[in-house]
C-alpha atoms as a PDB file:
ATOM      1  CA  UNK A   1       1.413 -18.150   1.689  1.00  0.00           C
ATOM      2  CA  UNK A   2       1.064 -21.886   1.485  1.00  0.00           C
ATOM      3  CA  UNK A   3      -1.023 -21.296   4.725  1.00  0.00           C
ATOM      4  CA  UNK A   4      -3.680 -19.345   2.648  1.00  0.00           C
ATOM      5  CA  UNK A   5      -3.175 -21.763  -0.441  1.00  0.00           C
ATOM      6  CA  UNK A   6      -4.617 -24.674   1.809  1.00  0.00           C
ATOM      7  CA  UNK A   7      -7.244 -22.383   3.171  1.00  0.00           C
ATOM      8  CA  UNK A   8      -8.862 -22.092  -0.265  1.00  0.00           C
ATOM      9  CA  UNK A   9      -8.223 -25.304  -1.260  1.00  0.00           C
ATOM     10  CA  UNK A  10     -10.150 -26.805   1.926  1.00  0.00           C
ATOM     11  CA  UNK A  11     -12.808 -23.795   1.062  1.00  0.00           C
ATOM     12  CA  UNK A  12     -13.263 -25.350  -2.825  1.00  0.00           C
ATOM     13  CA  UNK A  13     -13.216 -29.114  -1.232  1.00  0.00           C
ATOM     14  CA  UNK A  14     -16.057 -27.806   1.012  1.00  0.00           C
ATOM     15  CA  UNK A  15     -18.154 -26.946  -1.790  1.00  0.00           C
ATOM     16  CA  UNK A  16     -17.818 -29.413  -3.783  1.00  0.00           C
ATOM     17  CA  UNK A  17     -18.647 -32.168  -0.893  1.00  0.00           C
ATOM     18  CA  UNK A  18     -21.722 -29.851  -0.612  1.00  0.00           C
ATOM     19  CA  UNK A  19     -20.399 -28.410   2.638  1.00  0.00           C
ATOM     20  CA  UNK A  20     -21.517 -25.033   1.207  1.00  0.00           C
ATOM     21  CA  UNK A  21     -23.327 -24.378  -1.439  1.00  0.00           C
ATOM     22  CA  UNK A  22     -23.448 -21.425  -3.833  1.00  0.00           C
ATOM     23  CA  UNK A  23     -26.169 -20.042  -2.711  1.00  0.00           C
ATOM     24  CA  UNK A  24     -25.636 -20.183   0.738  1.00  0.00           C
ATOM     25  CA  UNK A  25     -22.351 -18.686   0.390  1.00  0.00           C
ATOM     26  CA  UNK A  26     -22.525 -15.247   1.419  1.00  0.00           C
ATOM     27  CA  UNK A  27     -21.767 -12.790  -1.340  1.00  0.00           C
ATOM     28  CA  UNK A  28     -18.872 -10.927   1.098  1.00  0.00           C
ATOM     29  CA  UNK A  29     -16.928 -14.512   1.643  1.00  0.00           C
ATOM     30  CA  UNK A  30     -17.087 -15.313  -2.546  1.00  0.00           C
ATOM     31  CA  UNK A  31     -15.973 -11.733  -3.089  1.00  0.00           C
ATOM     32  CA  UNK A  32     -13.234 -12.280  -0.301  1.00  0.00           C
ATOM     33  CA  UNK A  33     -12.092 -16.245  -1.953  1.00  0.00           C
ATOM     34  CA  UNK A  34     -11.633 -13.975  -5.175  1.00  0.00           C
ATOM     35  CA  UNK A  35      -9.239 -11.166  -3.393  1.00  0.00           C
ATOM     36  CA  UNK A  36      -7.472 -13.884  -1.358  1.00  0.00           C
ATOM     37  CA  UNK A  37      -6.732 -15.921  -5.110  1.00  0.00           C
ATOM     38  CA  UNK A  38      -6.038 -12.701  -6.469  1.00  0.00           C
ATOM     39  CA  UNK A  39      -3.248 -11.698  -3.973  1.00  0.00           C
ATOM     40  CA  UNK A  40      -1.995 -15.368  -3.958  1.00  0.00           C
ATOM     41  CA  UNK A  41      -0.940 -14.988  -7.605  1.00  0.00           C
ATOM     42  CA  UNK A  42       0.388 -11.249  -6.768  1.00  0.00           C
ATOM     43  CA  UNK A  43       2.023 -11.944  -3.898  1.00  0.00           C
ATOM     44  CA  UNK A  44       3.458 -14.912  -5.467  1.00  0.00           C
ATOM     45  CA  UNK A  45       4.837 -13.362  -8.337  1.00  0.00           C
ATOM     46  CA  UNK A  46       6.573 -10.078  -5.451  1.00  0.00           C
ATOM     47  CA  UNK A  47       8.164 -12.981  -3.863  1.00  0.00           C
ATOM     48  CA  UNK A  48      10.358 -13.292  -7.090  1.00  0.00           C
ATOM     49  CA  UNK A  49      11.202  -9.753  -7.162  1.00  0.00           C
ATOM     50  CA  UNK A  50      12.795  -8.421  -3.600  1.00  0.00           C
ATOM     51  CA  UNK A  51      14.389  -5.190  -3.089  1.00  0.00           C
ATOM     52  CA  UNK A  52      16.274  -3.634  -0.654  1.00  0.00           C
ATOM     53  CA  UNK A  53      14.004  -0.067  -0.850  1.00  0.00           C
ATOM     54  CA  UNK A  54      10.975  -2.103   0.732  1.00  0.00           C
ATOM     55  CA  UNK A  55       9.273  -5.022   2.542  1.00  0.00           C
ATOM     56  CA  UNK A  56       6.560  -6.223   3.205  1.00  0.00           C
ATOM     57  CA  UNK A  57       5.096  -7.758   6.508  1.00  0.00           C
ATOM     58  CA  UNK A  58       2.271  -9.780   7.510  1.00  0.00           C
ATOM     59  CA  UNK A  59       0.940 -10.095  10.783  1.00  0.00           C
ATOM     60  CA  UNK A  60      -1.138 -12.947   9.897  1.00  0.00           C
ATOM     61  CA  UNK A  61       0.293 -14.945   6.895  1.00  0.00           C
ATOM     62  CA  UNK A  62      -2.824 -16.363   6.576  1.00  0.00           C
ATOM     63  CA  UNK A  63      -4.744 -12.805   6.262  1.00  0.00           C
ATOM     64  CA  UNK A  64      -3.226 -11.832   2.883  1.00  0.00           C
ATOM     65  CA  UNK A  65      -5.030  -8.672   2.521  1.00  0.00           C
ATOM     66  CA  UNK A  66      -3.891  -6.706   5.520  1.00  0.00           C
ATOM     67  CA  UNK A  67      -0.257  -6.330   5.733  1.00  0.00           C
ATOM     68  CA  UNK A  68       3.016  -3.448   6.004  1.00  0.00           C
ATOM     69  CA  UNK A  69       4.937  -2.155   3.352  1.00  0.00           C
ATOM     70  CA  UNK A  70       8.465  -0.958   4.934  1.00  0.00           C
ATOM     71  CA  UNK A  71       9.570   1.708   2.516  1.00  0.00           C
ATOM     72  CA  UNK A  72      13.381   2.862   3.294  1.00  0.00           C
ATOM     73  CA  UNK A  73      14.308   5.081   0.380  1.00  0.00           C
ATOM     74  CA  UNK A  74      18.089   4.544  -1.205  1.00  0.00           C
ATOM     75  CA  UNK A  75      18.055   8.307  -2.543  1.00  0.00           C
ATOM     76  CA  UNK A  76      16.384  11.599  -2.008  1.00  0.00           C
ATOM     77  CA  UNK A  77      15.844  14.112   1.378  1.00  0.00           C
ATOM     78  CA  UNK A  78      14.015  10.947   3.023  1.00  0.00           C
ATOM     79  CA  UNK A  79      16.991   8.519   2.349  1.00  0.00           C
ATOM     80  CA  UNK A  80      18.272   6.578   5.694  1.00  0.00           C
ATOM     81  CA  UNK A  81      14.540   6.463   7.189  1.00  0.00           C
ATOM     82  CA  UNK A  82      12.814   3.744   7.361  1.00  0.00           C
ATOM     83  CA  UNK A  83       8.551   4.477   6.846  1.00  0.00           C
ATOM     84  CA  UNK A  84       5.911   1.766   7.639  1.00  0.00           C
ATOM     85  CA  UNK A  85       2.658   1.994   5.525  1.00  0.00           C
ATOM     86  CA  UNK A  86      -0.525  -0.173   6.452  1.00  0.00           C
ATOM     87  CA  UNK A  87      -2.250  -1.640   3.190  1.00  0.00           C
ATOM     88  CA  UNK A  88      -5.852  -2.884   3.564  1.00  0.00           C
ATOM     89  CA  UNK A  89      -7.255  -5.084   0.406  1.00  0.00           C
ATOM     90  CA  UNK A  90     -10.702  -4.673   0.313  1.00  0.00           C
ATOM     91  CA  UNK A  91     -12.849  -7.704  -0.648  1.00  0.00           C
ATOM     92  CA  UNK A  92     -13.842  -6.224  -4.021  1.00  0.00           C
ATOM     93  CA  UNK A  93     -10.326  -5.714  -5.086  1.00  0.00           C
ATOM     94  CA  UNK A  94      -9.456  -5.608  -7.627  1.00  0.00           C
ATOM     95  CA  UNK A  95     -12.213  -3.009  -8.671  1.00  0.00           C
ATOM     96  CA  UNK A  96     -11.729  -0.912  -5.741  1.00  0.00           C
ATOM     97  CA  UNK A  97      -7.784   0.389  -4.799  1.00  0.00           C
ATOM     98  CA  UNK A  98      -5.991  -0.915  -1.545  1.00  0.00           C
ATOM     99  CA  UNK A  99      -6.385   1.685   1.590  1.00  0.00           C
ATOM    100  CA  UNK A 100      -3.106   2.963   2.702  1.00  0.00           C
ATOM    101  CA  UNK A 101      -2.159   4.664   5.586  1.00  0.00           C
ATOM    102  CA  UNK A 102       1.438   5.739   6.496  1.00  0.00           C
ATOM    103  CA  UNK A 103       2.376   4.647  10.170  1.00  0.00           C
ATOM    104  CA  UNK A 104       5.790   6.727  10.579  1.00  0.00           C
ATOM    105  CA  UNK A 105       5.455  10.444  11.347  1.00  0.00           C
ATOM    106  CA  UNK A 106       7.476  12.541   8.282  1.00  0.00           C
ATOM    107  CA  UNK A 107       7.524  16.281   7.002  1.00  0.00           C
ATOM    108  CA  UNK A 108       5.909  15.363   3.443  1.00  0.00           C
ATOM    109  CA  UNK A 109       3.876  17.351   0.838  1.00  0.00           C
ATOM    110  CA  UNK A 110       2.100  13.890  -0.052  1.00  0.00           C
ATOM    111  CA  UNK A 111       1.242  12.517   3.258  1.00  0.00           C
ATOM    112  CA  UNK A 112      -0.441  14.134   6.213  1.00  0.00           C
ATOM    113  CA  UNK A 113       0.430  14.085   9.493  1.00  0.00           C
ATOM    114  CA  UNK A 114      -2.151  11.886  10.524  1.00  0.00           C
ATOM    115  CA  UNK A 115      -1.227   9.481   7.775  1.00  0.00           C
ATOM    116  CA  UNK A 116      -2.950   9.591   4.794  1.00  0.00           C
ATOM    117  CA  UNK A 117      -1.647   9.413   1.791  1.00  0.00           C
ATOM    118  CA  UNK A 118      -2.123  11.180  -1.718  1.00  0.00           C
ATOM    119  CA  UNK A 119      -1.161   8.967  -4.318  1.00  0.00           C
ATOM    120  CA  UNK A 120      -3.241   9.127  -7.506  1.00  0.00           C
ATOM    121  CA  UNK A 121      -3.266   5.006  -8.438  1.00  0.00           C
ATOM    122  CA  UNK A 122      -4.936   4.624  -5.045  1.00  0.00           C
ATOM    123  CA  UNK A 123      -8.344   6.912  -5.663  1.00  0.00           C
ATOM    124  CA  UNK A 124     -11.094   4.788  -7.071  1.00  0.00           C
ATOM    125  CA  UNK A 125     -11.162   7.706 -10.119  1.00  0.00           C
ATOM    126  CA  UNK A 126      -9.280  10.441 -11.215  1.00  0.00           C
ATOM    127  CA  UNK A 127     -10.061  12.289 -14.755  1.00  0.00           C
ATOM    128  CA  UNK A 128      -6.872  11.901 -15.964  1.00  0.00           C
ATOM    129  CA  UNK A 129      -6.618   8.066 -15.886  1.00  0.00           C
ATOM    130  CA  UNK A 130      -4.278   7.815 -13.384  1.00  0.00           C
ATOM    131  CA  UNK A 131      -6.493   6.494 -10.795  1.00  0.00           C
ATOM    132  CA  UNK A 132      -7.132   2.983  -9.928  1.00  0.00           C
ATOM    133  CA  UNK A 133      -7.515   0.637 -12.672  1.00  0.00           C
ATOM    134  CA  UNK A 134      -8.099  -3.357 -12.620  1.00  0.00           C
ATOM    135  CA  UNK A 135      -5.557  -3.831 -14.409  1.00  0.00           C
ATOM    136  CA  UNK A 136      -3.230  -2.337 -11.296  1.00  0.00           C
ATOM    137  CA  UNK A 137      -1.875  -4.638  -8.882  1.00  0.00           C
ATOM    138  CA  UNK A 138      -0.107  -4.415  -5.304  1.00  0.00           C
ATOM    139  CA  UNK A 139       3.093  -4.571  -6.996  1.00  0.00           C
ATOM    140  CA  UNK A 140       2.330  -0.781  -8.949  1.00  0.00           C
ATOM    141  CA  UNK A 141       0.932  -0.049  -5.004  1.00  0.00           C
ATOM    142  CA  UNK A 142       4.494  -0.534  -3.401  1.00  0.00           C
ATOM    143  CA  UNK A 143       6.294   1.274  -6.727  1.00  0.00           C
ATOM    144  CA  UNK A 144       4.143   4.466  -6.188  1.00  0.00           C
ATOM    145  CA  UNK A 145       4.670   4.386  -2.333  1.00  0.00           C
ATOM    146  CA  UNK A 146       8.179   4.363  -3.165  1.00  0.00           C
ATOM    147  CA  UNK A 147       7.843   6.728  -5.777  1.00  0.00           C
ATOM    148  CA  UNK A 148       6.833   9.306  -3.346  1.00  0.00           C
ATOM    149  CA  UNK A 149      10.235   9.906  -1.585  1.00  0.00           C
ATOM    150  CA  UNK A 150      12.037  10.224  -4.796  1.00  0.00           C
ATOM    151  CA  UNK A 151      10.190  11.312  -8.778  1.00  0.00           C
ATOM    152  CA  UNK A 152       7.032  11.368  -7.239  1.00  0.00           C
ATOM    153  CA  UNK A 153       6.814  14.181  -4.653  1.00  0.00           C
ATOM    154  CA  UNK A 154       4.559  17.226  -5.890  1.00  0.00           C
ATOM    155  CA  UNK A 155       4.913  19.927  -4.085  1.00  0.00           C
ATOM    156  CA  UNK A 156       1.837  21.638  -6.450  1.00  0.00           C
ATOM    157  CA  UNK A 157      -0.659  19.506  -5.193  1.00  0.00           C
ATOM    158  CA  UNK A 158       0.052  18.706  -1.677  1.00  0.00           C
ATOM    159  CA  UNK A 159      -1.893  16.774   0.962  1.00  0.00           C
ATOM    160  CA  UNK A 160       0.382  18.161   3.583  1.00  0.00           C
ATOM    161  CA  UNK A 161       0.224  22.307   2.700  1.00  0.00           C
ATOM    162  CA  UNK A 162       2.367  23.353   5.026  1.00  0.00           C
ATOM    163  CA  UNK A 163       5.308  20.786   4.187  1.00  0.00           C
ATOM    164  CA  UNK A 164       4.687  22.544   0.706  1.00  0.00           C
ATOM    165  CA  UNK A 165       4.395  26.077   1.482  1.00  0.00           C
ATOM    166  CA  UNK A 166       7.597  25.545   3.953  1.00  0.00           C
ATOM    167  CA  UNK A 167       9.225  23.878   0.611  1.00  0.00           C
ATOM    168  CA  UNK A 168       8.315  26.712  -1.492  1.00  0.00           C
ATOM    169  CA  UNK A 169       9.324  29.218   0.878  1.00  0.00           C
ATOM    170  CA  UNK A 170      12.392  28.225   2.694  1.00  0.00           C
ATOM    171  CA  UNK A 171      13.500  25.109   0.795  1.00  0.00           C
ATOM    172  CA  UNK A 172      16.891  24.877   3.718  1.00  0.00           C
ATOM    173  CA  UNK A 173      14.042  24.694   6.699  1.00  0.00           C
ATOM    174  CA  UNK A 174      11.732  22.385   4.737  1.00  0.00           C
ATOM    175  CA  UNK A 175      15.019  20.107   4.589  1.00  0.00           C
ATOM    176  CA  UNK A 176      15.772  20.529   8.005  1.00  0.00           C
ATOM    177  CA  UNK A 177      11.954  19.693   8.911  1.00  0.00           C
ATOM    178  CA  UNK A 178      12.405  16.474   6.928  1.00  0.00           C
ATOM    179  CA  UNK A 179      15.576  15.436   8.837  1.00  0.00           C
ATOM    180  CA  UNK A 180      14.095  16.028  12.362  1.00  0.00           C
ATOM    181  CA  UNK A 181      10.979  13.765  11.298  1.00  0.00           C
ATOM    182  CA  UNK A 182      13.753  11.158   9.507  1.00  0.00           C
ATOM    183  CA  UNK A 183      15.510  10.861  12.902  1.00  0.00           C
ATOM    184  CA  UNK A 184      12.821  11.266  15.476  1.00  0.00           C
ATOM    185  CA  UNK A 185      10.487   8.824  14.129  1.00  0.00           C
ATOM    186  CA  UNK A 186      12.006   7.202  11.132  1.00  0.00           C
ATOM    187  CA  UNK A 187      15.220   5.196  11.919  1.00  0.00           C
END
């Protein structure tokens, strides 16, 4: 992170030795200086508070806005896995939500088997306020992701059906179905 701090820093010196000017600045590269200062503070601030039910990666410490969130859930059917979800900040965060996308193969009503995932703080909308909000921040992100393999989970509203149907209709095979995914592609 002291990588990217330098990076902006040597951005702002540019501009104010008239390296770049305002208006030559593309508008994608201010919006992007915004995210990066944005995620700076955030990521700053998730430093302070570690866990042991997540982590986060970066591929590129100095690319703050793509990264992996490590979820490996202390509690509930998924407990002992270990699920890898790829965030993408876009540059207008923090109007629009982070894009996730779950990179471990599981038996969940929430996420689909090709890896999206339904969790209502990452929609740009919803009508019940629950949606994305500029006042969110990654740190609400990586609670929901958890969230979903413990309070969470709706089964009434599924992304996966058939992990929901299977759940409503044979809850012992819908736990078994969880457990092959948690040791095939989860530990």
């Amino acid at each position: 992170m002291i990588t990217l701090s330098k990076k902006l820093k040597e951005a702002r010196n540019q501009k104010e030795n008239g390296s770049i000017t305002n208006s030559a600045q593309p508008t994608a590269t201010r919006s992007g200086l915004i995210r990066d200062k944005l995620l700076t503070r955030e990521f700053a601030d998730i430093d302070k508070q570690k866990s042991e039910t997540w982590k986060l990666s970066f591929e590129d410490p100095n690319v703050l806005h793509q990264f992996t969130v490590t979820i490996a859930p202390d509690e509930g059917l998924w407990k002992g896995g270990k699920y890898k979800f790829s965030v993408n900040i876009p540059e207008e965060y923090n109007i629009k939500p982070p894009q996730v996308r779950c990179l471990t193969k599981l038996w969940h009503p929430n996420i689909s088997m090709e890896g999206a995932v339904c969790l209502s703080i990452l929609r740009d909308h919803s009508l019940d306020g629950t949606g994305w909000a500029p006042t969110r921040s990654i740190r609400d992100v990586i609670w929901g992701l958890c969230s979903l393999f413990t309070d969470l989970v709706d089964f009434d509203d599924p992304l996966n059906t058939e992990a929901a149907e299977e759940h409503r209709r044979d809850r012992k095979k819908f736990e078994r179905s969880v457990e092959f995914y948690l040791y095939r592609y989860a530990v």
